[in-house]
PDB file of N, CA and C in Angstrom:
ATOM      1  N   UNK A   1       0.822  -1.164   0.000  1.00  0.00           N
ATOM      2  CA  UNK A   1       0.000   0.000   0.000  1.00  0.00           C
ATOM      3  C   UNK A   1       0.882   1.248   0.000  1.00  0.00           C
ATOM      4  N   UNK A   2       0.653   1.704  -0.985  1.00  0.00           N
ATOM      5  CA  UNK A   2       1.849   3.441  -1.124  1.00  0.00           C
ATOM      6  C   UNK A   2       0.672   4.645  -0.856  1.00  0.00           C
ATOM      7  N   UNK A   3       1.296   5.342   0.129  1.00  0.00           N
ATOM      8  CA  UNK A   3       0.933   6.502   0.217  1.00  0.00           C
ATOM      9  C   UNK A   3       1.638   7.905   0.030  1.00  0.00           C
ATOM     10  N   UNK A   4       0.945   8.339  -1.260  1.00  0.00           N
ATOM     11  CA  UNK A   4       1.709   9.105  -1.655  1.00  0.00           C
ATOM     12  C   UNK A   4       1.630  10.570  -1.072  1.00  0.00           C
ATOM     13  N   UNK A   5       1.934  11.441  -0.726  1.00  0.00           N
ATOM     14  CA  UNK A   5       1.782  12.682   0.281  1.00  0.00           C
ATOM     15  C   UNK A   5       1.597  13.941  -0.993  1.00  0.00           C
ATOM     16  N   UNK A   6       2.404  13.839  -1.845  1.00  0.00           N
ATOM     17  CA  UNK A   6       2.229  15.011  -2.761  1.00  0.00           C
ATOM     18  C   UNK A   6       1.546  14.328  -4.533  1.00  0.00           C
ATOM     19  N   UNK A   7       0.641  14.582  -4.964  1.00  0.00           N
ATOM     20  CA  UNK A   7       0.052  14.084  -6.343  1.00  0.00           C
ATOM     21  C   UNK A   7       1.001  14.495  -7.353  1.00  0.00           C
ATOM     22  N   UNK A   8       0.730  14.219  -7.868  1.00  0.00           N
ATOM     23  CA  UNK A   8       1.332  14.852  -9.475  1.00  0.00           C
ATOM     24  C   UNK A   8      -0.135  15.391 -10.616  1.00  0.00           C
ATOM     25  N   UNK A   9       0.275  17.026 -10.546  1.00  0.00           N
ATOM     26  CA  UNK A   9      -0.952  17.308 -11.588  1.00  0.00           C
ATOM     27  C   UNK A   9      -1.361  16.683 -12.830  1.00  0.00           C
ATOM     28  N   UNK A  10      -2.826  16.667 -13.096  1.00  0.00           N
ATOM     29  CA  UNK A  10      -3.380  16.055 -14.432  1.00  0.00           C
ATOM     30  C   UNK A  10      -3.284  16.770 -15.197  1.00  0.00           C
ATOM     31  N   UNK A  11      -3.948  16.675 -16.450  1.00  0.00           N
ATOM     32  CA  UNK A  11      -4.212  17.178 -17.635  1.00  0.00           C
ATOM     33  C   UNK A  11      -4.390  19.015 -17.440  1.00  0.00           C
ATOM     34  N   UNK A  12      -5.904  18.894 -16.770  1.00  0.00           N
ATOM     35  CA  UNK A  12      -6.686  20.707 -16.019  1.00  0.00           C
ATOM     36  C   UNK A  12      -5.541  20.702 -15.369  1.00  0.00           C
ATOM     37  N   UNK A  13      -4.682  20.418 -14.400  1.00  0.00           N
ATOM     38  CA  UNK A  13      -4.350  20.768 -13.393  1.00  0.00           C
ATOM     39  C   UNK A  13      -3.198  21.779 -14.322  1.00  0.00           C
ATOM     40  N   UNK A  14      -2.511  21.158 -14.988  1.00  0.00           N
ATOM     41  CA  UNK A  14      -1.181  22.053 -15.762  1.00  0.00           C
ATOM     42  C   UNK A  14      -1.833  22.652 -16.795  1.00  0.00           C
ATOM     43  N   UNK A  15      -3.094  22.616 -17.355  1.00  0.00           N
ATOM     44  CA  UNK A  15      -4.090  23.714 -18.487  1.00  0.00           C
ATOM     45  C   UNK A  15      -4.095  24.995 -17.233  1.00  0.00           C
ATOM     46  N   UNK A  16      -4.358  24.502 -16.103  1.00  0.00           N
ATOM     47  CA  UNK A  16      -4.917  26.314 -15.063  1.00  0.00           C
ATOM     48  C   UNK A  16      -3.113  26.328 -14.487  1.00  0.00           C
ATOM     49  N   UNK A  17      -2.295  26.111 -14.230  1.00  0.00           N
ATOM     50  CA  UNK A  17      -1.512  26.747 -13.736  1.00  0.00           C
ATOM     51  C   UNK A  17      -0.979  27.436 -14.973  1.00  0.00           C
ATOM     52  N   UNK A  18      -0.803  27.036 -16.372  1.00  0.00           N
ATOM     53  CA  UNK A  18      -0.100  27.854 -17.330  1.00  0.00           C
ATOM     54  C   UNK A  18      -0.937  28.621 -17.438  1.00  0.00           C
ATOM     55  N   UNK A  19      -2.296  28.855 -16.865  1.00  0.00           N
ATOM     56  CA  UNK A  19      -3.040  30.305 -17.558  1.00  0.00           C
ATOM     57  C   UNK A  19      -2.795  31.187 -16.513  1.00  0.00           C
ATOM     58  N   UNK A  20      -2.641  30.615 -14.950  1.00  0.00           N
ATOM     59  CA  UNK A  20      -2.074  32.021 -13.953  1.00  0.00           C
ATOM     60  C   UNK A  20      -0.749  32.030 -14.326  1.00  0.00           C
ATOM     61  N   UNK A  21      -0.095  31.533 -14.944  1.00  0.00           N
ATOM     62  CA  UNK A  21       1.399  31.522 -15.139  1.00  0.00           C
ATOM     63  C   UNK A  21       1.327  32.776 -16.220  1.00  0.00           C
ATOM     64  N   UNK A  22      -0.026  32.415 -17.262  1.00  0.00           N
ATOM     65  CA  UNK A  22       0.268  34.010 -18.240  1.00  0.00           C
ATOM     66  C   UNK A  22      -0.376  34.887 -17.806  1.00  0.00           C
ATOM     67  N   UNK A  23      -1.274  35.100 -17.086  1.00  0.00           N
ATOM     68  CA  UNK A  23      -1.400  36.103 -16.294  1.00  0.00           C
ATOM     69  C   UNK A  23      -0.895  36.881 -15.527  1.00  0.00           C
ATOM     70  N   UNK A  24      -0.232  35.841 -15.176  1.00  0.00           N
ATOM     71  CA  UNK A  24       0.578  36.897 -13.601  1.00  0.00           C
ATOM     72  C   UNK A  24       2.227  37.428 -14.205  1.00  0.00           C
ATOM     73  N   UNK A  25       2.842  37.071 -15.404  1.00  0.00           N
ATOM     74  CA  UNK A  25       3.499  37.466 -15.919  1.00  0.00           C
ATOM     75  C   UNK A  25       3.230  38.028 -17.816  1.00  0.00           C
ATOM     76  N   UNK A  26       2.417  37.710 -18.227  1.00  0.00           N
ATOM     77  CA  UNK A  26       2.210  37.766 -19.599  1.00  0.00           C
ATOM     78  C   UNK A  26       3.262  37.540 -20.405  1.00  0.00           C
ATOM     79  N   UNK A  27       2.243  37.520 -21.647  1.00  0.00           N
ATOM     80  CA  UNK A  27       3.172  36.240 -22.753  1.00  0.00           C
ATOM     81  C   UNK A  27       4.175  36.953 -23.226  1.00  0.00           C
ATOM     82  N   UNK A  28       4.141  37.985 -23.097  1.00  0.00           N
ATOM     83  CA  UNK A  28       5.365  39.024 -23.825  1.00  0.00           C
ATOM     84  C   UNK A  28       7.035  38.845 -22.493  1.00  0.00           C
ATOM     85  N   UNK A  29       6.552  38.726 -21.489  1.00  0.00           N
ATOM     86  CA  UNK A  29       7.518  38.232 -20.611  1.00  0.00           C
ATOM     87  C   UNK A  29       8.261  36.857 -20.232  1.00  0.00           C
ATOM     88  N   UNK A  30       7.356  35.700 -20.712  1.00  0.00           N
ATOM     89  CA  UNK A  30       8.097  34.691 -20.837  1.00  0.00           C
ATOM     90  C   UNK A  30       8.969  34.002 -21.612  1.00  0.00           C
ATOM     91  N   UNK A  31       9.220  34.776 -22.406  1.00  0.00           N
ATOM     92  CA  UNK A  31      10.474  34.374 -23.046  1.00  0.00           C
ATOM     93  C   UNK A  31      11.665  35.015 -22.529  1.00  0.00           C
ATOM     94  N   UNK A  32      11.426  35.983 -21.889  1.00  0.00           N
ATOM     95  CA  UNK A  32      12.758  36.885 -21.259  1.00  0.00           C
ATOM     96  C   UNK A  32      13.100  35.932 -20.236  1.00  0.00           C
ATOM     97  N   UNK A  33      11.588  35.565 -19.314  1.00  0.00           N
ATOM     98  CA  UNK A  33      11.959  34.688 -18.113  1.00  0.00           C
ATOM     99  C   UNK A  33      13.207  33.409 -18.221  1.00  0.00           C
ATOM    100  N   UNK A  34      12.492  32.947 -19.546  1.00  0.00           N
ATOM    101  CA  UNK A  34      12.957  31.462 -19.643  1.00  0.00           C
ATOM    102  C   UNK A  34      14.465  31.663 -20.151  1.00  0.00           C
ATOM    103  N   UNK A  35      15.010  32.855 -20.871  1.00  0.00           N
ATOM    104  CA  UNK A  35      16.031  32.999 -21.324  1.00  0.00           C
ATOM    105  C   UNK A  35      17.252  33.434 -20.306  1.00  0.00           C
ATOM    106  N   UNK A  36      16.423  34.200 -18.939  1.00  0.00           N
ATOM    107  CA  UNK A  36      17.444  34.683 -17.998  1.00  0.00           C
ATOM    108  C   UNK A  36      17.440  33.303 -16.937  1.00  0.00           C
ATOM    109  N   UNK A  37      16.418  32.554 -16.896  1.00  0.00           N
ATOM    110  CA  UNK A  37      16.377  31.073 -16.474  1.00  0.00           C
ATOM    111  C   UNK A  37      17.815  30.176 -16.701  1.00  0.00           C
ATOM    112  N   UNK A  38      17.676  30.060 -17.861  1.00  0.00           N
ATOM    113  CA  UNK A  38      18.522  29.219 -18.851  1.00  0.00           C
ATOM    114  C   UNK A  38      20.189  29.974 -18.717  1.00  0.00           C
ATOM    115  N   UNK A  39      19.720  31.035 -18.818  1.00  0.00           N
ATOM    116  CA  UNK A  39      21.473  31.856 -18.548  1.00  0.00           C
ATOM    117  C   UNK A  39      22.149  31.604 -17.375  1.00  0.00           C
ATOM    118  N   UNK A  40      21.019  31.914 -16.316  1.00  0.00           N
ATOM    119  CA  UNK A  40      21.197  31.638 -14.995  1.00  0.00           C
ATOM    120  C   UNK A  40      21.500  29.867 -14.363  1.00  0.00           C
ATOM    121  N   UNK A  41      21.577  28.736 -15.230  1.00  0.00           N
ATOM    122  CA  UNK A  41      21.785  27.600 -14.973  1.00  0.00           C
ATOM    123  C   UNK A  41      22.754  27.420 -15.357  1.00  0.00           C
ATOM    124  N   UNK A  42      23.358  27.476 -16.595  1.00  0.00           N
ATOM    125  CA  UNK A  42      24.031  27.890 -17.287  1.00  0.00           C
ATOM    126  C   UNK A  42      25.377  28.399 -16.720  1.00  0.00           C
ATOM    127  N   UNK A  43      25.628  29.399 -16.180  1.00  0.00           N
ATOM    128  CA  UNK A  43      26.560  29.991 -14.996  1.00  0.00           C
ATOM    129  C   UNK A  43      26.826  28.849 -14.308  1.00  0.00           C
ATOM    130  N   UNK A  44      25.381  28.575 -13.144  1.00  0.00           N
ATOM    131  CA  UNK A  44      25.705  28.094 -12.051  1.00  0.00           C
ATOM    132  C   UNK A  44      26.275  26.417 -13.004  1.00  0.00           C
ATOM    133  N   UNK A  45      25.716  25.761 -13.436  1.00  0.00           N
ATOM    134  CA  UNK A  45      26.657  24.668 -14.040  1.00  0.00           C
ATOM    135  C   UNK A  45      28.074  24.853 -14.410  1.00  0.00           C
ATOM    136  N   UNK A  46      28.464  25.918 -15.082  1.00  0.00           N
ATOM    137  CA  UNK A  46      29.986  26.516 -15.046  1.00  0.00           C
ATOM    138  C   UNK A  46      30.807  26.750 -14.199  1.00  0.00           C
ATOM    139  N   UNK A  47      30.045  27.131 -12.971  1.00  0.00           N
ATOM    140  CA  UNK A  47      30.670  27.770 -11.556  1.00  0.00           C
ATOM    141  C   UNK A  47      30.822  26.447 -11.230  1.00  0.00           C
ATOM    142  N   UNK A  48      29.923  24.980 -10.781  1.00  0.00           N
ATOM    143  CA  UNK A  48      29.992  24.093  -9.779  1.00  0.00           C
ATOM    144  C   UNK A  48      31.216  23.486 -10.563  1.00  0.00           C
ATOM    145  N   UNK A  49      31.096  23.208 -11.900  1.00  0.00           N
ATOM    146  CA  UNK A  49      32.770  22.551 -12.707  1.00  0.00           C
ATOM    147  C   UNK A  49      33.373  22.869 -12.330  1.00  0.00           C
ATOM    148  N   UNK A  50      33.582  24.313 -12.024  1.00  0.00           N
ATOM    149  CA  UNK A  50      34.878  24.752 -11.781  1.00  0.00           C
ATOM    150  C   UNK A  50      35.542  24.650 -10.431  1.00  0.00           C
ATOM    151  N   UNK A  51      34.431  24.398  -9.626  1.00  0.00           N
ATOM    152  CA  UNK A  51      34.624  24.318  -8.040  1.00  0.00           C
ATOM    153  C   UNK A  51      35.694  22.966  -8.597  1.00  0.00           C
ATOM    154  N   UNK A  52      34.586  21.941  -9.226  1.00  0.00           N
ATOM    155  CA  UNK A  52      35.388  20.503  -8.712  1.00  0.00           C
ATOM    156  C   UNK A  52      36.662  20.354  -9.297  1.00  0.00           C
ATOM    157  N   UNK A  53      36.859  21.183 -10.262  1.00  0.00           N
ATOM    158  CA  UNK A  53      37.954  21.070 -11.416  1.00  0.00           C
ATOM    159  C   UNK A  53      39.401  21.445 -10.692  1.00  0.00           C
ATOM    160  N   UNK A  54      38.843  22.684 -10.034  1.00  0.00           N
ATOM    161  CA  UNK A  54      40.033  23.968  -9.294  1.00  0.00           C
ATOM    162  C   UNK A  54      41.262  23.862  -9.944  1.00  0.00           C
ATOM    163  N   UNK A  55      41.667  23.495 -11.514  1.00  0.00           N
ATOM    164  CA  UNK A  55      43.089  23.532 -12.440  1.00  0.00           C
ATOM    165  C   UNK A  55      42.946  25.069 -12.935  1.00  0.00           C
ATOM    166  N   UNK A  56      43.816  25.247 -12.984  1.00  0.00           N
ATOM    167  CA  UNK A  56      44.136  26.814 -13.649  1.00  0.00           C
ATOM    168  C   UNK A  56      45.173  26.718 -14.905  1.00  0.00           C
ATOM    169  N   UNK A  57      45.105  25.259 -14.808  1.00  0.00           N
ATOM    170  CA  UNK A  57      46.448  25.058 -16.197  1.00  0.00           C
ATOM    171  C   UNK A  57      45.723  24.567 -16.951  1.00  0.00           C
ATOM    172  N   UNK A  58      43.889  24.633 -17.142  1.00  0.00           N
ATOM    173  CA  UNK A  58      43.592  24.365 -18.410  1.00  0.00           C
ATOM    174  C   UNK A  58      43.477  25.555 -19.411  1.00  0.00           C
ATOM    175  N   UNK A  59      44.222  25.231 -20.802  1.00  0.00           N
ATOM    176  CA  UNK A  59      44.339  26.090 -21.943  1.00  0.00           C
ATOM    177  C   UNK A  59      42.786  26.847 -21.909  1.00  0.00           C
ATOM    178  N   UNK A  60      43.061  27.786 -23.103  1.00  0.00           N
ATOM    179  CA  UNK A  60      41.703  28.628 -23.475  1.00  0.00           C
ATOM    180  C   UNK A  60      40.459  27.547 -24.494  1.00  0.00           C
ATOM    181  N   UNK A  61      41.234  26.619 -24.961  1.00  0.00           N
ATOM    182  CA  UNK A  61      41.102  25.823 -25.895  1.00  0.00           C
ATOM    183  C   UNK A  61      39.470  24.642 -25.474  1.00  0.00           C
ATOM    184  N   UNK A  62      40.257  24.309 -24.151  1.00  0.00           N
ATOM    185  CA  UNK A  62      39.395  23.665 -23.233  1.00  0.00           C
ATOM    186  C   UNK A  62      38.361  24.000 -22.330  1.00  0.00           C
ATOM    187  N   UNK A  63      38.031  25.473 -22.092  1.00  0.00           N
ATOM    188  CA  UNK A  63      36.941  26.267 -21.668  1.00  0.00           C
ATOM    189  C   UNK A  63      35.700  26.382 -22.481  1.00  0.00           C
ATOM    190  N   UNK A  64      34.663  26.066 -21.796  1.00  0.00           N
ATOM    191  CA  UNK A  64      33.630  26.438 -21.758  1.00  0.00           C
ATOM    192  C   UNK A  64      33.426  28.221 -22.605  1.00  0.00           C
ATOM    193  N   UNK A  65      32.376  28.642 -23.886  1.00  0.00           N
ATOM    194  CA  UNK A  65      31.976  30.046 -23.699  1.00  0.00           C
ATOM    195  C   UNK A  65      31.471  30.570 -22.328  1.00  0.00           C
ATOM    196  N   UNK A  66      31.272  29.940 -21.406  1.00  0.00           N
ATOM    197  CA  UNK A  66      30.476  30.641 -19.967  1.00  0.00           C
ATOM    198  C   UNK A  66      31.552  30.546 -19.428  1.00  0.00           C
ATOM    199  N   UNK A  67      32.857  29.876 -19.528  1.00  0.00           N
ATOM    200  CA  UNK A  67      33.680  29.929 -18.293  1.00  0.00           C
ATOM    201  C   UNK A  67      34.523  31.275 -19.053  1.00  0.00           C
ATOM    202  N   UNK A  68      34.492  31.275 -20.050  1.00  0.00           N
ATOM    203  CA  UNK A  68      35.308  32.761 -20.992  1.00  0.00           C
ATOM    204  C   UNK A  68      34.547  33.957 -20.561  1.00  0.00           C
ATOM    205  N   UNK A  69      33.374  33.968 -20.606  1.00  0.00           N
ATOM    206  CA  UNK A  69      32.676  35.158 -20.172  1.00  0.00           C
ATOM    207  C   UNK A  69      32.603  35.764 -19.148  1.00  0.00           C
ATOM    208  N   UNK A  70      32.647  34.445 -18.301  1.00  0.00           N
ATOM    209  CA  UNK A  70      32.760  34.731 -16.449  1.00  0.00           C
ATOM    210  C   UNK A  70      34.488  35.551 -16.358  1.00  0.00           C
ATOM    211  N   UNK A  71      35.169  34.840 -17.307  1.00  0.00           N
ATOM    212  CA  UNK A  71      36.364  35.395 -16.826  1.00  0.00           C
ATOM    213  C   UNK A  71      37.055  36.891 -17.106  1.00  0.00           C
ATOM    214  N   UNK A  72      35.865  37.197 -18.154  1.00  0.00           N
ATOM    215  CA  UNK A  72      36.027  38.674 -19.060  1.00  0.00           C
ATOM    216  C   UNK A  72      35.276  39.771 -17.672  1.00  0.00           C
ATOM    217  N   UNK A  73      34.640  38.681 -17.082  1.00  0.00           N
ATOM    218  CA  UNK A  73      33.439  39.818 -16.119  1.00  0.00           C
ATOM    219  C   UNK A  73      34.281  40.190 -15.116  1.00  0.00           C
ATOM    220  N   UNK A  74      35.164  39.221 -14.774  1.00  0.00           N
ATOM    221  CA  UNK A  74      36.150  39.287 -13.577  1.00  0.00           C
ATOM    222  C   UNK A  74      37.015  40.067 -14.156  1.00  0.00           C
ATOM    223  N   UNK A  75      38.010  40.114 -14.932  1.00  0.00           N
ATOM    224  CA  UNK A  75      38.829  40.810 -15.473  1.00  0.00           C
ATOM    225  C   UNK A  75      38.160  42.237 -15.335  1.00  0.00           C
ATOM    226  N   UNK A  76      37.351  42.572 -16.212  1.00  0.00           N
ATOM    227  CA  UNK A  76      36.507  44.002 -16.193  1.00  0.00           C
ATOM    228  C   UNK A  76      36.135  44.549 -14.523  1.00  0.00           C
ATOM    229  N   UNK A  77      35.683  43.778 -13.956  1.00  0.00           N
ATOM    230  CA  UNK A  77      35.261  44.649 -12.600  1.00  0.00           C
ATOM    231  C   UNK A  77      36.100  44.484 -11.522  1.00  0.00           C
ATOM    232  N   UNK A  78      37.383  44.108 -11.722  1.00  0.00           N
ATOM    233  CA  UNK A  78      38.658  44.256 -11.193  1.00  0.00           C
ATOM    234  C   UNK A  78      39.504  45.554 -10.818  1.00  0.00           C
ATOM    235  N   UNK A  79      39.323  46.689 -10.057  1.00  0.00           N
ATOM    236  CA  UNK A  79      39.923  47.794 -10.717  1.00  0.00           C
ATOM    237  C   UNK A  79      41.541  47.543 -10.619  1.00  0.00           C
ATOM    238  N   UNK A  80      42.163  48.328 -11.433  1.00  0.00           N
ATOM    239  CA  UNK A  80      43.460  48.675 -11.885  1.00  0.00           C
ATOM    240  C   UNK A  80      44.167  49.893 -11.071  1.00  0.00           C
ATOM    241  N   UNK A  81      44.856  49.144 -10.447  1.00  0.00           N
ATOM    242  CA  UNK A  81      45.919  50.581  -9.734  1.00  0.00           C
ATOM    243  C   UNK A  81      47.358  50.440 -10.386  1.00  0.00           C
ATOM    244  N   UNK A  82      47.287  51.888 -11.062  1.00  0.00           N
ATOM    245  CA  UNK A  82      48.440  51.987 -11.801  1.00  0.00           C
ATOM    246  C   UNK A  82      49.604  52.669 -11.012  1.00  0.00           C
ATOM    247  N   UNK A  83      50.470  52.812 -10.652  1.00  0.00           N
ATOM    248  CA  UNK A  83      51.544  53.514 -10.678  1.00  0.00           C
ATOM    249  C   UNK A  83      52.063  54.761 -11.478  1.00  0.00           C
ATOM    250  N   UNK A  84      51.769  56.189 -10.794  1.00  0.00           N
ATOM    251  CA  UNK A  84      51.995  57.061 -11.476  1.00  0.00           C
ATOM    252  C   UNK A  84      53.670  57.232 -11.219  1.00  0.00           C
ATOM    253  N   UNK A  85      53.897  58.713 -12.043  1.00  0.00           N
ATOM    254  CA  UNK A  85      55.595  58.438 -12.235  1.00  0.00           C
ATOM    255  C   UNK A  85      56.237  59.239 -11.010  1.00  0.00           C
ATOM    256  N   UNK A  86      55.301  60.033 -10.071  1.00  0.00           N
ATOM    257  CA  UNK A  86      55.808  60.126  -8.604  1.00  0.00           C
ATOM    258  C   UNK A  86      55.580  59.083  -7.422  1.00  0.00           C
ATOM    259  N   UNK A  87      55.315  58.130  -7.805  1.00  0.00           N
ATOM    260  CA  UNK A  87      55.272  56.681  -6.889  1.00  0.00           C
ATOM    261  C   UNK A  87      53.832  56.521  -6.152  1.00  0.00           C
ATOM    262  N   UNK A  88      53.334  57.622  -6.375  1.00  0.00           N
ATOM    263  CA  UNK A  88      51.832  57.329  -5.703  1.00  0.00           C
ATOM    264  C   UNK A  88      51.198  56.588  -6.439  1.00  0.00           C
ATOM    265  N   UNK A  89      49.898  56.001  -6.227  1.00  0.00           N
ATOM    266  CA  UNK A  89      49.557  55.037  -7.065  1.00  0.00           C
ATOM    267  C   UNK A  89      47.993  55.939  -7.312  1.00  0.00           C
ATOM    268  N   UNK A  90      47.163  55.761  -8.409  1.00  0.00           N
ATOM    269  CA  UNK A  90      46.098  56.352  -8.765  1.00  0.00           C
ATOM    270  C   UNK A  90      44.755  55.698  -9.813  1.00  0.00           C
TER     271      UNK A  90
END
């Protein structure tokens, strides 16, 4: 005898949640959703590799486009302290 605690929706059940689903965001917004969704997994799948990977001696060759991008973002919001030519730095 299985007792199951949570159902799994029917047929109506996923017809009415996709209609408050376009309601409460409209159809002109779910494609943005699903695209910053998808970006956003995307990352985090890139990030957890890299946790397990932790090599820094793999070539450019062998990267991921998301692990290149992540690394352009880091590079960029890094600031730069230069050395001016009276030794202060600026």
């Amino acid at each position: 005898m299985t007792n199951t605690l949570v159902a799994i929706p029917g047929g109506w059940e996923l017809v009415l949640i996709v209609l408050v689903i376009l309601l409460l965001f409209g159809a002109k917004k779910l494609p943005e959703l699903a695209r910053g969704t998808g970006r956003a997994l995307r990352i985090f799948k890139t990030e957890t590799k890299g946790l397990g990977d932790d090599d820094d001696d793999v070539s450019d060759s062998q990267k991921t486009p998301e692990q290149k991008e992540l690394e352009a973002r880091r590079e960029q919001s890094d600031p730069i302290v230069r050395e001016q030519r009276d030794g202060t730095t600026g």
